[in-house]
Protein backbone atom coordinates (compact mmCIF):
# COMPACT_ATOMS: atom_id res chain seq x y z
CA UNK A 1 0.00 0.00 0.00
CA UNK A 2 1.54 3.41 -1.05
CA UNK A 3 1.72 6.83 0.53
CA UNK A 4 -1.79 8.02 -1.39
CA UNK A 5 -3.93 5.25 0.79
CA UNK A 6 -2.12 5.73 3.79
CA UNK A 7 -3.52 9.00 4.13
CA UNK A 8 -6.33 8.27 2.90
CA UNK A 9 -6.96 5.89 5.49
CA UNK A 10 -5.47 7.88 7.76
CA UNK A 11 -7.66 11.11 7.28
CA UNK A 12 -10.88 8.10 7.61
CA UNK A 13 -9.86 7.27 11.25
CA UNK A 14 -8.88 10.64 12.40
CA UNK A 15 -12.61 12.15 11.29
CA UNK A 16 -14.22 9.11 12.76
CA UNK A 17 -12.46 9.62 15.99
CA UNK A 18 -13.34 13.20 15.89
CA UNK A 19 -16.64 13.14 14.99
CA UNK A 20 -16.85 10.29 18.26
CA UNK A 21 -15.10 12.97 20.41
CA UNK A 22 -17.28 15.74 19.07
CA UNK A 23 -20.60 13.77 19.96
CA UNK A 24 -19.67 12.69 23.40
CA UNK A 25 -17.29 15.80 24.47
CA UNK A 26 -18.79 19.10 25.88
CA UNK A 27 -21.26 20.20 28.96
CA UNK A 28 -23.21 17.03 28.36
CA UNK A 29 -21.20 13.78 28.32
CA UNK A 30 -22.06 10.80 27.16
CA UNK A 31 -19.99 8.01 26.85
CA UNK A 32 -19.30 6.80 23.32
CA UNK A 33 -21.35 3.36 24.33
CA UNK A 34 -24.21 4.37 26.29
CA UNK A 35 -24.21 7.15 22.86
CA UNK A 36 -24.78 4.04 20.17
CA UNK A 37 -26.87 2.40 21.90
CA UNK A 38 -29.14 5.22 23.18
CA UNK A 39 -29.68 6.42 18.80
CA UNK A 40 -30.54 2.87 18.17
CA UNK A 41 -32.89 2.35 20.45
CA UNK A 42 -34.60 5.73 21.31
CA UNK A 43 -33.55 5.89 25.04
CA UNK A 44 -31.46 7.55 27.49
CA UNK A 45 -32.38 11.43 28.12
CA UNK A 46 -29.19 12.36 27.48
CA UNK A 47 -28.82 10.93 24.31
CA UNK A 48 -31.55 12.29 23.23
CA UNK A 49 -30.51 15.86 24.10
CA UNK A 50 -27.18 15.17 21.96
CA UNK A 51 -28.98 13.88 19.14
CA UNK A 52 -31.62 17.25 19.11
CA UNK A 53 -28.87 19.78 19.95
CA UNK A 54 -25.19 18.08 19.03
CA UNK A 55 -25.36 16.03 16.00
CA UNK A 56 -27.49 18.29 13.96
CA UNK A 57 -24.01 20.66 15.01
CA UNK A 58 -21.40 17.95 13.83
CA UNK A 59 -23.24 17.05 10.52
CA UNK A 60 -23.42 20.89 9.82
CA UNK A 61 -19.68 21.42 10.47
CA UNK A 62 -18.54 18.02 8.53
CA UNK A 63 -20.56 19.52 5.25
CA UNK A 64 -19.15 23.00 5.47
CA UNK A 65 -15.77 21.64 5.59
CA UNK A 66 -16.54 19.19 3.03
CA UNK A 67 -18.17 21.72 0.41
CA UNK A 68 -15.49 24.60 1.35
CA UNK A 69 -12.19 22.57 0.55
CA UNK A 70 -13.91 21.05 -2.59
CA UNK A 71 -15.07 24.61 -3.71
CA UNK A 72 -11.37 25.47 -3.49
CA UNK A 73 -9.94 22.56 -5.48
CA UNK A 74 -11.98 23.46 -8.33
CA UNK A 75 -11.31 27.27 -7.81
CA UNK A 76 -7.86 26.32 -8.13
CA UNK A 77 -8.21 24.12 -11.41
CA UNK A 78 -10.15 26.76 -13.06
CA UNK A 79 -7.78 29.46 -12.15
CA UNK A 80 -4.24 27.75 -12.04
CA UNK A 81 -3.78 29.18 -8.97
CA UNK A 82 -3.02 27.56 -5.52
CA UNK A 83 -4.39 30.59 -4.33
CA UNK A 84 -7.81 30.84 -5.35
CA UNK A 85 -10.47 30.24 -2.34
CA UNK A 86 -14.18 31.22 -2.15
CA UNK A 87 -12.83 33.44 1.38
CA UNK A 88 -10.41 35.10 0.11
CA UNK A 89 -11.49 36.16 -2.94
CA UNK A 90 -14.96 37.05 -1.71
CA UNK A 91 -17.44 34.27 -3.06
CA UNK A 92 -18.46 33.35 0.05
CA UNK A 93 -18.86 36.96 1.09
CA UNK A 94 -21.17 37.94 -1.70
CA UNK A 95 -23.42 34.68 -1.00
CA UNK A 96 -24.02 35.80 2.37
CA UNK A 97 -24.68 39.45 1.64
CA UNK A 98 -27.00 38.39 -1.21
CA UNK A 99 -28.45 35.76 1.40
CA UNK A 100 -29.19 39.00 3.78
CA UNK A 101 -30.55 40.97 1.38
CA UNK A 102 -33.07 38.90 0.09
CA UNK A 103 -34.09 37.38 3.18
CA UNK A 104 -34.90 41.00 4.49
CA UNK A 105 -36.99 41.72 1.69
CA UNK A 106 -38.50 38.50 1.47
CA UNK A 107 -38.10 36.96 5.29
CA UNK A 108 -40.84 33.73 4.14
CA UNK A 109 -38.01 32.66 1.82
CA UNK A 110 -35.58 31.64 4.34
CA UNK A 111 -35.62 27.85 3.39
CA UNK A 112 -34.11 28.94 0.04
CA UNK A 113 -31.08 30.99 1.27
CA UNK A 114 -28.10 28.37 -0.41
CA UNK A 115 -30.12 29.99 -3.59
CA UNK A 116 -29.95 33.48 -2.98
CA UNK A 117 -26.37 33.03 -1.68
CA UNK A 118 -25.66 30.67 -4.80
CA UNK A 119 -26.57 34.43 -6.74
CA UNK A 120 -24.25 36.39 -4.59
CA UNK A 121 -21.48 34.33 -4.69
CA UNK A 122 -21.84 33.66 -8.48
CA UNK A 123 -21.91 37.84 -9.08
CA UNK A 124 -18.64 37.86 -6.88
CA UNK A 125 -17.11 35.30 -8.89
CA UNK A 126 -18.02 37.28 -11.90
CA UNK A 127 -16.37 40.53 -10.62
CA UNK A 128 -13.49 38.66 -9.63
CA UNK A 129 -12.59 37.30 -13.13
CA UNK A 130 -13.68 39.88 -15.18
CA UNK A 131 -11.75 42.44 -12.88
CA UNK A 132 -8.43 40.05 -12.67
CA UNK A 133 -8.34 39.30 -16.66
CA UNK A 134 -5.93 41.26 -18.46
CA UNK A 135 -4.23 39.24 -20.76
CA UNK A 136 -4.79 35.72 -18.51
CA UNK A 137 -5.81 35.64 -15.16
CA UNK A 138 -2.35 36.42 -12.79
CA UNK A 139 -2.66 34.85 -9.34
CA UNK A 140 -1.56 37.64 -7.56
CA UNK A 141 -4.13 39.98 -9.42
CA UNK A 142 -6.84 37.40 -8.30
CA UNK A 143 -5.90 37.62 -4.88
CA UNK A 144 -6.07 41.18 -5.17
CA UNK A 145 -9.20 42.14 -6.58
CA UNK A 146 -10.26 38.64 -4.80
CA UNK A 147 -9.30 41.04 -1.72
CA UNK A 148 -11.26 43.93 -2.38
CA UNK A 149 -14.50 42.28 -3.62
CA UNK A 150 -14.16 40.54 -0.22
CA UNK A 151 -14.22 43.30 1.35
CA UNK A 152 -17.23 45.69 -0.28
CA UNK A 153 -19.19 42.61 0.16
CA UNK A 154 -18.35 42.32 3.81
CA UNK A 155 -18.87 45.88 4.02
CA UNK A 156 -22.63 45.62 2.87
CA UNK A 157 -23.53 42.68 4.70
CA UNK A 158 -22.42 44.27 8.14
CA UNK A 159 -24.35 47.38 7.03
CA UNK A 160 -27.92 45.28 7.59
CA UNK A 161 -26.41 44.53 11.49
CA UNK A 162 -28.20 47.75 12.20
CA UNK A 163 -31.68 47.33 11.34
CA UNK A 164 -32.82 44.90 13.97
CA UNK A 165 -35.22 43.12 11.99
CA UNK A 166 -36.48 39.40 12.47
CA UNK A 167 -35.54 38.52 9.47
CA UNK A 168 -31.70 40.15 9.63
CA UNK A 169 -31.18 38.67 13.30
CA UNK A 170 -32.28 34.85 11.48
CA UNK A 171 -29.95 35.40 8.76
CA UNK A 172 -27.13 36.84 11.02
CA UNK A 173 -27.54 33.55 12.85
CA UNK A 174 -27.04 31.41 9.57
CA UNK A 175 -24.08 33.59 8.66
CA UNK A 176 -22.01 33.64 11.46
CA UNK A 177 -19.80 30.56 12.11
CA UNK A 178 -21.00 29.20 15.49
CA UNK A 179 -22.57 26.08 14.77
CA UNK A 180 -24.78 25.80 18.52
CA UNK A 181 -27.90 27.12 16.74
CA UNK A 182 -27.66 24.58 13.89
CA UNK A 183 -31.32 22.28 13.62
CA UNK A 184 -32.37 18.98 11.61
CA UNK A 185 -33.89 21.21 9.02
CA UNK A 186 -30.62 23.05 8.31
CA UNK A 187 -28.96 19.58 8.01
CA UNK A 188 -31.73 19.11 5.92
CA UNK A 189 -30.64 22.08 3.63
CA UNK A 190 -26.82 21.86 3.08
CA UNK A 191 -27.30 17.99 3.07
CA UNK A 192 -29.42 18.56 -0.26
CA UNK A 193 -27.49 21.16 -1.91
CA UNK A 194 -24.04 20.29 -0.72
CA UNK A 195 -24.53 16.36 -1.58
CA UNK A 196 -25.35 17.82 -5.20
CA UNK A 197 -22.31 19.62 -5.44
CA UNK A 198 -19.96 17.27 -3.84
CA UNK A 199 -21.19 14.63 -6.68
CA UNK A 200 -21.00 17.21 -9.34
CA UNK A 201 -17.71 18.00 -9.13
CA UNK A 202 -16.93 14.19 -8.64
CA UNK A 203 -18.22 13.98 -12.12
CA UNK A 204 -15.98 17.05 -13.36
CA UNK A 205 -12.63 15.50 -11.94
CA UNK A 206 -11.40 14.62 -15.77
CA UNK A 207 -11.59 17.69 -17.02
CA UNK A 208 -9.88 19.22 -14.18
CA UNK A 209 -6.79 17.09 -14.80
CA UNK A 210 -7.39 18.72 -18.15
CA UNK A 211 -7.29 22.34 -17.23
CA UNK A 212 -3.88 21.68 -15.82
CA UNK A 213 -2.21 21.23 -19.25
CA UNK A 214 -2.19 24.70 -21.77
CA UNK A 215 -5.88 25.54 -23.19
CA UNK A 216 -4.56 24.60 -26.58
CA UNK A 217 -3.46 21.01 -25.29
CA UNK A 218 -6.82 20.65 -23.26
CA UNK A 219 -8.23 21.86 -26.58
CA UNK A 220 -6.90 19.02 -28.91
CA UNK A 221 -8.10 16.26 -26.40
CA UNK A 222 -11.24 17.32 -26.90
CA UNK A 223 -12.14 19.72 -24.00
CA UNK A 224 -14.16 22.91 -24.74
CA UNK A 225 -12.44 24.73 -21.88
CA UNK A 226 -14.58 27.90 -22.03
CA UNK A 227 -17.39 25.77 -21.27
CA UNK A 228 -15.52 23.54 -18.58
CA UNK A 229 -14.35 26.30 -16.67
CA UNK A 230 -17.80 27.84 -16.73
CA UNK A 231 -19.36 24.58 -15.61
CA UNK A 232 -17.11 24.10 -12.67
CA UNK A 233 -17.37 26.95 -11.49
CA UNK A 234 -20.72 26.69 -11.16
CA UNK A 235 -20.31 23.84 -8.93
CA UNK A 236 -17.68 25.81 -7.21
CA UNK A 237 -19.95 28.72 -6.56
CA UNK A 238 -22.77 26.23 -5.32
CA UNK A 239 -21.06 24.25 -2.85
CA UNK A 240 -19.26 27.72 -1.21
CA UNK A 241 -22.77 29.47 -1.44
CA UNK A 242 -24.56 26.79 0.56
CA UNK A 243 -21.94 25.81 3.29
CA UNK A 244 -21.96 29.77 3.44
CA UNK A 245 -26.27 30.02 3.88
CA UNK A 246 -25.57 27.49 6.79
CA UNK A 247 -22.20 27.36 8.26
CA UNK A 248 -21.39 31.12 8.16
CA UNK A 249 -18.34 32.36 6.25
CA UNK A 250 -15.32 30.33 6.89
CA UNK A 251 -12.03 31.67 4.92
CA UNK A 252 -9.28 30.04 4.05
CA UNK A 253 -10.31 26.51 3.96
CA UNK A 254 -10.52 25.59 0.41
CA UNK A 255 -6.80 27.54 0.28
CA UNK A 256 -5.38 25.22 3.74
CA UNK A 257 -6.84 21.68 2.32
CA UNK A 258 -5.97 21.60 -1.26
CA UNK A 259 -2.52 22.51 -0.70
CA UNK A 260 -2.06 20.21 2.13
CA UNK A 261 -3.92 17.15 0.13
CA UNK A 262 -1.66 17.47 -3.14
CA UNK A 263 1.53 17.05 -1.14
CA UNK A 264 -0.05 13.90 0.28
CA UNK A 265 -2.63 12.39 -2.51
CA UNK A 266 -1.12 14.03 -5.52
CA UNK A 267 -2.75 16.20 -7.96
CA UNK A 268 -4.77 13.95 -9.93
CA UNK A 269 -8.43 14.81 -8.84
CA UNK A 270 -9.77 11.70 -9.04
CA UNK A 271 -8.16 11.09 -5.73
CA UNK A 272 -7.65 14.92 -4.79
CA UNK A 273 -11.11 15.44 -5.05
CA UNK A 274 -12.57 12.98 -2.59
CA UNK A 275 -9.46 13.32 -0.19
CA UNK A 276 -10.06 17.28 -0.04
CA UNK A 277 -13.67 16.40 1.01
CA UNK A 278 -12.73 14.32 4.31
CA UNK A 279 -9.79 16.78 5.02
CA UNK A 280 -12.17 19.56 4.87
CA UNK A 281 -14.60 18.02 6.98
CA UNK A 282 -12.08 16.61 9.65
CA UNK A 283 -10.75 20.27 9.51
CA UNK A 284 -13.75 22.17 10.57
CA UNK A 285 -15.05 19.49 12.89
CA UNK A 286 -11.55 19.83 14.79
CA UNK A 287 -11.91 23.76 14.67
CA UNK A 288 -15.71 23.76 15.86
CA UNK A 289 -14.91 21.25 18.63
CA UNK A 290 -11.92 22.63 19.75
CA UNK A 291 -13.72 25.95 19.63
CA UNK A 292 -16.82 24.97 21.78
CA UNK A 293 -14.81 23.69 24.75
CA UNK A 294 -11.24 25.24 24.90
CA UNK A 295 -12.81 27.83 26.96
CA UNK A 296 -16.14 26.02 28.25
CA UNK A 297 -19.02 27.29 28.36
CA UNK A 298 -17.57 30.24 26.11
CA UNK A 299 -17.40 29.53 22.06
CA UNK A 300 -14.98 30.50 19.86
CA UNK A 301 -16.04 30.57 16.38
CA UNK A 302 -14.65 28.22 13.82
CA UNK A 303 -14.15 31.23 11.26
CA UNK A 304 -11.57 33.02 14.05
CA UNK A 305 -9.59 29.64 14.47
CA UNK A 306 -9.33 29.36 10.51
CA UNK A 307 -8.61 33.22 10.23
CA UNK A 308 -5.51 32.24 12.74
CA UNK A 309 -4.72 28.86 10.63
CA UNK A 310 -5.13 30.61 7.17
CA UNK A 311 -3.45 33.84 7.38
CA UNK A 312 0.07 32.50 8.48
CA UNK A 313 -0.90 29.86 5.96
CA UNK A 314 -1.63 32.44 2.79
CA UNK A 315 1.80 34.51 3.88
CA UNK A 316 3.26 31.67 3.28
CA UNK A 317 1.82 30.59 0.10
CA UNK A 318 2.70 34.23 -1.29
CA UNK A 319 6.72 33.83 0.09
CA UNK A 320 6.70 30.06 -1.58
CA UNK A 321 5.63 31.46 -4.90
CA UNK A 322 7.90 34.40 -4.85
CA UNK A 323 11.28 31.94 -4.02
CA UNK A 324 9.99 30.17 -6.88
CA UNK A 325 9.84 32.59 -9.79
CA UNK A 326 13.40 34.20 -8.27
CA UNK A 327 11.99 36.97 -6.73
């Protein structure tokens, strides 16, 4: 057995432990028998308070993650760019101010916020590349006007903080990254429209490995690369818009995982792909459970953990690129 399935396997056990540790760690413990037993057979009170208030939580957190480090593996085939993610170059941002604004003008709606943040984060991802393209798309540029679209779309959605509706207090509750409010029916939600994504882009990992070669080469194997690269990202867009709607806006996790999974896996995304998904997911599982009881009964959020991960992470990235090219 090589290197690949080593860490494959490896990345299987370590979110299956977490996940254990998630479900039985916090104010309420339960020990990890008493646990199975109590969800097969209906009893135990205080299994019944983790399955109402805890697991809708971990299932949450392991499909953000999940949908997030995907999102940024096919950023990052589209673009060329190791640096592309749906935080930093404000997808995510413009999904959830899109997600506030239409939710404040129509508050009935709520069910369908991955939809209305699909829109924002599909305008942002339009800005971004039509902003960045002079001549080709240049990382750095990206991460650039990535920066600034981030950041007017931030702007906007903070803006609605201040008008103390019902409907902006429910949003700002989807939108931030605590997970503690989290319910069946939003499992519900970004189980639906993150499962679609996640099997989308399982179906788009050929012509990924395409993009990587020069649009003429991609070209004479048959790929229509306008067309590929507007199709996935679509599917990029989607899966960051809906772990947005429900998780909140998490940065730098589709930048962390890739990079991370194509020193272990390789960069063919047949494997990257599906890898990237249970990194992601161990990832913000670890950072929402290490959040929630570091400093019991205080929360931090997973977003400030990743923001402390991913900045460091992104300096990095930047200095890498620059010893590279002789800078």
């Amino acid at each position: 057995m090589n290197g690949k399935w080593w860490s494959i396997g490896a990345v299987i056990v370590l979110l299956s432990f977490v996940t254990l540790l998630s479900a039985t760690t916090g104010s309420l413990k339960v020990g990890s028998l008493e646990l199975v037993q109590g969800l097969f057979t209906g009893a135990g009170k205080n299994v019944q308070i983790v399955k109402d208030l805890r697991l809708p939580r971990i299932v949450v957190a392991l499909f953000v993650g999940a949908s997030l480090a995907v999102s940024g593996v096919l950023l990052q085939a589209v673009m060329r760019s190791s640096l592309a993610d749906s935080g930093v170059i404000g997808i995510s941002a413009g999904g959830g101010f899109v997600s506030i604004l239409f939710v404040t003008i129509f508050p009935q709606m709520f069910f369908w916020l991955p939809i209305f943040a699909f829109l924002g984060g599909a305008l942002a991802c339009f800005l971004v590349y039509s902003l960045s393209w002079k001549s080709g798309l240049s990382p750095i540029r990206i991460i650039l006007v990535g920066i600034a679209v981030n950041a007017t779309f931030t702007g906007l959605g903070q803006s609605f903080n201040y008008r103390g509706s019902y409907a902006v207090t429910m949003v700002n509750q989807a939108t931030t990254s605590i997970f503690h409010m989290k319910t069946w029916k939003d499992v519900e939600s970004i189980a639906v429209y993150g499962s679609i994504g996640l099997v989308l882009s399982l179906l788009l990992c050929s012509w990924c490995n395409l993009l990587s070669l020069q649009d003429k080469s991609a070209q004479n194997l048959g790929l229509s690369v306008a067309r590929a690269r507007l199709i996935i990202s679509a599917v990029a867009v989607l899966l960051s818009a809906s772990a947005t709607a429900i998780g909140g806006l998490i940065a730098f996790v589709g930048l962390l995982v890739p990079h991370i999974a194509r020193l272990l896996v390789g960069s063919d995304h047949k494997v990257l792909i599906p890898f990237s998904a249970l990194a992601g997911a161990l990832l913000i599982l670890s950072a929402d459970t290490l959040g929630r009881t570091v400093l019991a009964p205080s929360e931090i959020p997973a977003s400030i953990i990743m923001t402390v991960i991913g900045g460091p992470f992104l300096i990095f990235l930047l200095r890498k690129r620059d010893r590279v090219h002789g800078n």
